[in-house]
Protein backbone atom coordinates (compact mmCIF):
# COMPACT_ATOMS: atom_id res chain seq x y z
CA UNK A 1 -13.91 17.56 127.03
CA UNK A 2 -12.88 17.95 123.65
CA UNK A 3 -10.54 21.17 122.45
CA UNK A 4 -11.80 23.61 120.51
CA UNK A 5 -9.59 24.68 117.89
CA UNK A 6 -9.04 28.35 116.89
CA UNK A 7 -7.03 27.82 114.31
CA UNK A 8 -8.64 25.42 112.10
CA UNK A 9 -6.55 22.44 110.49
CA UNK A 10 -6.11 23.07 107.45
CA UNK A 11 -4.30 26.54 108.27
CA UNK A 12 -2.98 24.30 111.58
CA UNK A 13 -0.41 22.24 108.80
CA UNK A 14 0.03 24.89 106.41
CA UNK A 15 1.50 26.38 108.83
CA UNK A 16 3.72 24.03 110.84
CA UNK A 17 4.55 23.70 106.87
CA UNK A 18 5.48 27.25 106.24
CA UNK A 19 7.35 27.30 109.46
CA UNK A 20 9.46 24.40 109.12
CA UNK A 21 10.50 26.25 105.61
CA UNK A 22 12.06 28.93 107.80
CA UNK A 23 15.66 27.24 107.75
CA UNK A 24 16.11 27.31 104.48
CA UNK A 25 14.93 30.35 104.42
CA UNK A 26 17.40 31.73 106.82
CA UNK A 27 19.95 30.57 105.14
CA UNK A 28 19.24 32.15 101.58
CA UNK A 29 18.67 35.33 102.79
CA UNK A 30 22.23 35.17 104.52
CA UNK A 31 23.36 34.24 101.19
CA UNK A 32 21.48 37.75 99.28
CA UNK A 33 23.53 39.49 102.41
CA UNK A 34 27.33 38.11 101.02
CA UNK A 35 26.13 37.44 96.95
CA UNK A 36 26.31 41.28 96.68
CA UNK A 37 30.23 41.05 97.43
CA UNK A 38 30.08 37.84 95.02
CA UNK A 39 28.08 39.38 92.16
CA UNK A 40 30.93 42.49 92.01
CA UNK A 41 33.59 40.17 91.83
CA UNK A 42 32.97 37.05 89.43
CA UNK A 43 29.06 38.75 88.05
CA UNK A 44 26.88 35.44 88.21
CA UNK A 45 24.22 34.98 85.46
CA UNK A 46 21.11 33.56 84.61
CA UNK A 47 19.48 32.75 81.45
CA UNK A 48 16.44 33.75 80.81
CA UNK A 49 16.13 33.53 76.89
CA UNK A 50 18.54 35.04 74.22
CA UNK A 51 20.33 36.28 76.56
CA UNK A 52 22.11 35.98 80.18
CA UNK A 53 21.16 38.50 82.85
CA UNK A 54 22.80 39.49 85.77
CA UNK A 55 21.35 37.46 89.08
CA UNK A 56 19.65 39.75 91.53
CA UNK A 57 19.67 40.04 94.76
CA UNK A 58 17.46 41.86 97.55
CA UNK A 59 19.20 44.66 99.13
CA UNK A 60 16.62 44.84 102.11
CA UNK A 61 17.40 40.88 102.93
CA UNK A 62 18.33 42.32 106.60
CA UNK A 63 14.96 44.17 107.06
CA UNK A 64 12.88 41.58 105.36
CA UNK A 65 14.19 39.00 107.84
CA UNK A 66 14.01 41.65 110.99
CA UNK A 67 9.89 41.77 109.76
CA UNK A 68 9.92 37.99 110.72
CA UNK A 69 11.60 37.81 113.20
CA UNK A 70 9.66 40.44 115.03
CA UNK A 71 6.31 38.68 114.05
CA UNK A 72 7.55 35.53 115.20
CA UNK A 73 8.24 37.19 118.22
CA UNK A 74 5.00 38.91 118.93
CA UNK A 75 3.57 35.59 119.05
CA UNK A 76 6.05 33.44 120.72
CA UNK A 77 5.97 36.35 123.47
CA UNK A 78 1.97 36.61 123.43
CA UNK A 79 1.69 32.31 123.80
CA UNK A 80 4.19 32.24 126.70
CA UNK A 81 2.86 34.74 128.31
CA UNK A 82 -0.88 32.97 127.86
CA UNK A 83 0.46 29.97 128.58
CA UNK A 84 2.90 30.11 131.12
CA UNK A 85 5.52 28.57 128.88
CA UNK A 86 9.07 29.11 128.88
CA UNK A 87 10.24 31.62 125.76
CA UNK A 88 13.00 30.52 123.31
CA UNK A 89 16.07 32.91 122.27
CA UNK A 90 14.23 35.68 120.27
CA UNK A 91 16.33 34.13 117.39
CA UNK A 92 14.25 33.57 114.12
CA UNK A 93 14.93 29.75 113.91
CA UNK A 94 14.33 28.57 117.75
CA UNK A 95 11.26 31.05 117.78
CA UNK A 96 10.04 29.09 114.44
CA UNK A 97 11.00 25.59 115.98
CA UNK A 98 9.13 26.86 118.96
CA UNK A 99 6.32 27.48 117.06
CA UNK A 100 6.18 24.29 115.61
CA UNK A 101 6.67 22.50 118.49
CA UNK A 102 3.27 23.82 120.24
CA UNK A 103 1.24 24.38 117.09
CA UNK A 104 -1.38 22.31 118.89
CA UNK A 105 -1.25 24.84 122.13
CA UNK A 106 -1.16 27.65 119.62
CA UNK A 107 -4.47 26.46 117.88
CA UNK A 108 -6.24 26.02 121.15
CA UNK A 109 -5.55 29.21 122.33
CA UNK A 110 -8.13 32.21 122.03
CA UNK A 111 -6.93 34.67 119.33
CA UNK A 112 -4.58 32.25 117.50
CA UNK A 113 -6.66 32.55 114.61
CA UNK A 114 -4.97 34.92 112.31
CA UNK A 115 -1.75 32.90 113.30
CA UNK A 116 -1.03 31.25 110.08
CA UNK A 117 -2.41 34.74 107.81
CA UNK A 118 0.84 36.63 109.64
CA UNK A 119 3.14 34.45 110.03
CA UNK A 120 3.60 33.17 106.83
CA UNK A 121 3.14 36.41 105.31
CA UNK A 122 6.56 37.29 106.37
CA UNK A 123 7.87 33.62 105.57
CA UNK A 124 6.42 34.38 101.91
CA UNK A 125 8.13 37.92 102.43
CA UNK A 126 11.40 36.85 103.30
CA UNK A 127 11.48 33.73 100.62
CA UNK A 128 10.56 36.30 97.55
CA UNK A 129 13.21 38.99 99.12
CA UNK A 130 15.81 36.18 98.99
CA UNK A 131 15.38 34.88 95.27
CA UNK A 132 14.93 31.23 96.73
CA UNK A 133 14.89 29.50 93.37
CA UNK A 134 17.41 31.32 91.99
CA UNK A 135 21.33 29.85 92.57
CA UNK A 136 24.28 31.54 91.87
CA UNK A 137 26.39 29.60 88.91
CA UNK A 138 29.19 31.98 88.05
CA UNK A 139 31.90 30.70 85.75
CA UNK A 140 35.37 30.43 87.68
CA UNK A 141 37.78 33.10 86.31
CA UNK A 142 41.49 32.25 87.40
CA UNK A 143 42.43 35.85 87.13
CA UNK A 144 40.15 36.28 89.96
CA UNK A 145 41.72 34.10 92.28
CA UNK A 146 42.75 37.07 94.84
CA UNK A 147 39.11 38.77 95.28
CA UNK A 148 37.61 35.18 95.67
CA UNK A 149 40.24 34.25 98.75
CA UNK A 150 39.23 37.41 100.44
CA UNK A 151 35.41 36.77 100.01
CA UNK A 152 33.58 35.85 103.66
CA UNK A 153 30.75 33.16 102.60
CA UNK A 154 28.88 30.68 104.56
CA UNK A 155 29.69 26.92 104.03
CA UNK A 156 27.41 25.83 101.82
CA UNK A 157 28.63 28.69 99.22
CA UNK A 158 32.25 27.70 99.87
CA UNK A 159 31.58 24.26 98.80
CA UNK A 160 30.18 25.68 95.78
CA UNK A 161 32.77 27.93 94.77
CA UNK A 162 35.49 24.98 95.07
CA UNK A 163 33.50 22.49 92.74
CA UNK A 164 33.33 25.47 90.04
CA UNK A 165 36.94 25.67 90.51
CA UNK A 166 37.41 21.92 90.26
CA UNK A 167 39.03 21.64 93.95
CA UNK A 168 37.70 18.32 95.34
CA UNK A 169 36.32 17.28 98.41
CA UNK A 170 35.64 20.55 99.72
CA UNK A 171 32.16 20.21 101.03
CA UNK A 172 29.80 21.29 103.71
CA UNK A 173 31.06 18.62 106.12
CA UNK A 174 34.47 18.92 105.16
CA UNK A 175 34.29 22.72 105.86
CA UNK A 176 32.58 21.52 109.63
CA UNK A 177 34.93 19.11 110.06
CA UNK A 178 38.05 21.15 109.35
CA UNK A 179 36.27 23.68 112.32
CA UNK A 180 35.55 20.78 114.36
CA UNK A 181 39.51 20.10 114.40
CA UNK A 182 40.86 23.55 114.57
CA UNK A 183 41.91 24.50 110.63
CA UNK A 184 39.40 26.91 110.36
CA UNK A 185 37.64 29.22 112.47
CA UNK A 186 34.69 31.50 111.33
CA UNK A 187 35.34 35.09 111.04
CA UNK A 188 31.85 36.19 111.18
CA UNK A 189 28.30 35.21 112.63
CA UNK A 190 25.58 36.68 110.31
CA UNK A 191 22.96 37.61 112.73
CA UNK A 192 19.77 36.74 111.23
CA UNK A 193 19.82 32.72 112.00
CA UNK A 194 23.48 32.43 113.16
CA UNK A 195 25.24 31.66 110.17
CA UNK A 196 28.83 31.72 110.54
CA UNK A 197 30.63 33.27 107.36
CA UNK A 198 34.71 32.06 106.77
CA UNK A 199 37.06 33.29 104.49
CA UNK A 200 37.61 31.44 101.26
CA UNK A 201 41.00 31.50 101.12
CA UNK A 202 41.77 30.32 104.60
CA UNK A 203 39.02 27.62 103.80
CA UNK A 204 40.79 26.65 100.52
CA UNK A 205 44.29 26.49 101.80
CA UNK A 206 43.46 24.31 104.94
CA UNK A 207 41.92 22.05 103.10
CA UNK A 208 44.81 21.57 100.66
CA UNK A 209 47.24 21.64 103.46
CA UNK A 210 45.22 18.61 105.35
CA UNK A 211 44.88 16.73 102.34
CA UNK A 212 48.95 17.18 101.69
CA UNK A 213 49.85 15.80 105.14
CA UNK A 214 47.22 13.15 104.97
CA UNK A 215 48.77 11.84 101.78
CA UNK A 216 52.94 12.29 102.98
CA UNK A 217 51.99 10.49 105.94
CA UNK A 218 50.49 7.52 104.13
C-alpha cells in the first residue's frame, strides 16, 4: 500500500532544508545576545556607501529564538504523541535534528500539512532577528585591551577577535582543544542551543602560556 503524503515534496525538502539551517542559526543569534557587550566596547562597522554605520543587532534575539523553539516543540510533542515515538530534549537543535530525522513520518501523518508554513516561519524569524549576513569586523584598538579580556564570547568569536589582533593560532579547535585538556573552562552556557561563552582573556593567556611551554620544552 503506498503512503499518502500530507505534506507534499516539494515543501517535504524545503523543509528538512530550512531545518538543517537551524545550527547556524543558533549560533548567530547567541552571537546578537554577546555583540551588544562587543558593539559598546570596540563599535563594529559596516559600509554601506559614503559612509560606515554602526552594525546592528536584534535586542529580542532571546524571544525570537523562544518563538522557535516553542513551535518546534508543539510539533515534536504532537508527532510523538501520534506516533508513539520517543521525544528529544525540548532543546531547539535536537528538536530540529529530530525533525529532520522523521520528516518522512512527519509527512505521512494526518495534519502535517502546514508543517513546513510554521516552522520555517520562525527559522526565517529567527535568521532576520539575528542579522545572519552581517559579521562583525571591528578594527582592534590596543587601548582597549582591558574591556576585550573581560568580554564572555563563544568560540568562534574568540577566534575572530585574536586574528584582528594578529595573535596566531587561536582558532575554534584550538579554543576546544585547550577545554579538552583543562586550560580553559567555559564560564557560561547560553541557553538557546547550548553555546558555551569563555572569557577572552583567560582564552588569550592560555593559549600564549601553552604555546610558551611547548616551545621551552623543545
Amino acid at each position: 500500500m503506498t503512503e499518502h503524503f500530507y505534506l507534499p515534496t516539494n515543501e517535504r525538502q524545503a523543509l528538512g532544508k530550512v531545518l538543517g539551517e537551524v545550527p547556524e542559526t543558533v549560533e548567530n543569534l547567541a552571537r546578537c545576545m554577546t555583540i551588544g557587550i562587543r558593539a559598546q566596547t570596540f563599535e563594529p562597522r559596516v559600509t554601506t556607501g559614503d559612509r560606515p554605520q554602526p552594525l546592528p543587532f536584534a535586542a529580542d534575539a532571546d524571544e525570537v529564538a523562544e518563538d522557535l523553539r516553542q513551535e518546534l516543540m508543539r510539533w515534536v510533542k504532537w508527532l510523538c504523541e501520534i506516533r508513539r515515538i520517543a521525544h528529544p530534549r525540548f532543546d531547539i537543535l535536537p528538536m530540529a535534528r529530530f525533525l529532520n530525522q522523521y520528516i518522512l513520518i512527519l509527512a505521512t501523518t494526518p495534519g502535517s500539512e502546514t508543517a513546513y508554513t510554521t516552522i520555517s516561519a520562525e527559522v526565517k524569524a529567527a535568521q532576520r532577528a539575528s542579522g545572519r549576513s552581517i559579521r562583525a569586523q571591528p578594527k582592534w584598538d590596543e587601548n582597549k585591551l582591558d574591556a576585550a579580556r573581560a568580554l564572555r564570547l563563544p568560540t568562534g568569536d574568540i577566534a575572530q577577535l585574536g586574528r584582528e589582533m594578529g595573535v596566531q593560532g587561536l582558532t575554534r579547535k584550538r579554543i576546544n582543544n585547550l577545554k579538552t585538556l583543562g586550560h580553559v573552562n567555559p564560564v557560561e552556557t547560553v541557553i538557546i542551543g547550548r553555546i558555551e561563552l569563555f572569557v577572552f582573556g583567560e582564552v588569550l593567556d592560555a593559549h600564549n602560556d601553552v604555546e610558551r611551554r611547548v616551545t621551552e620544552s623543545a
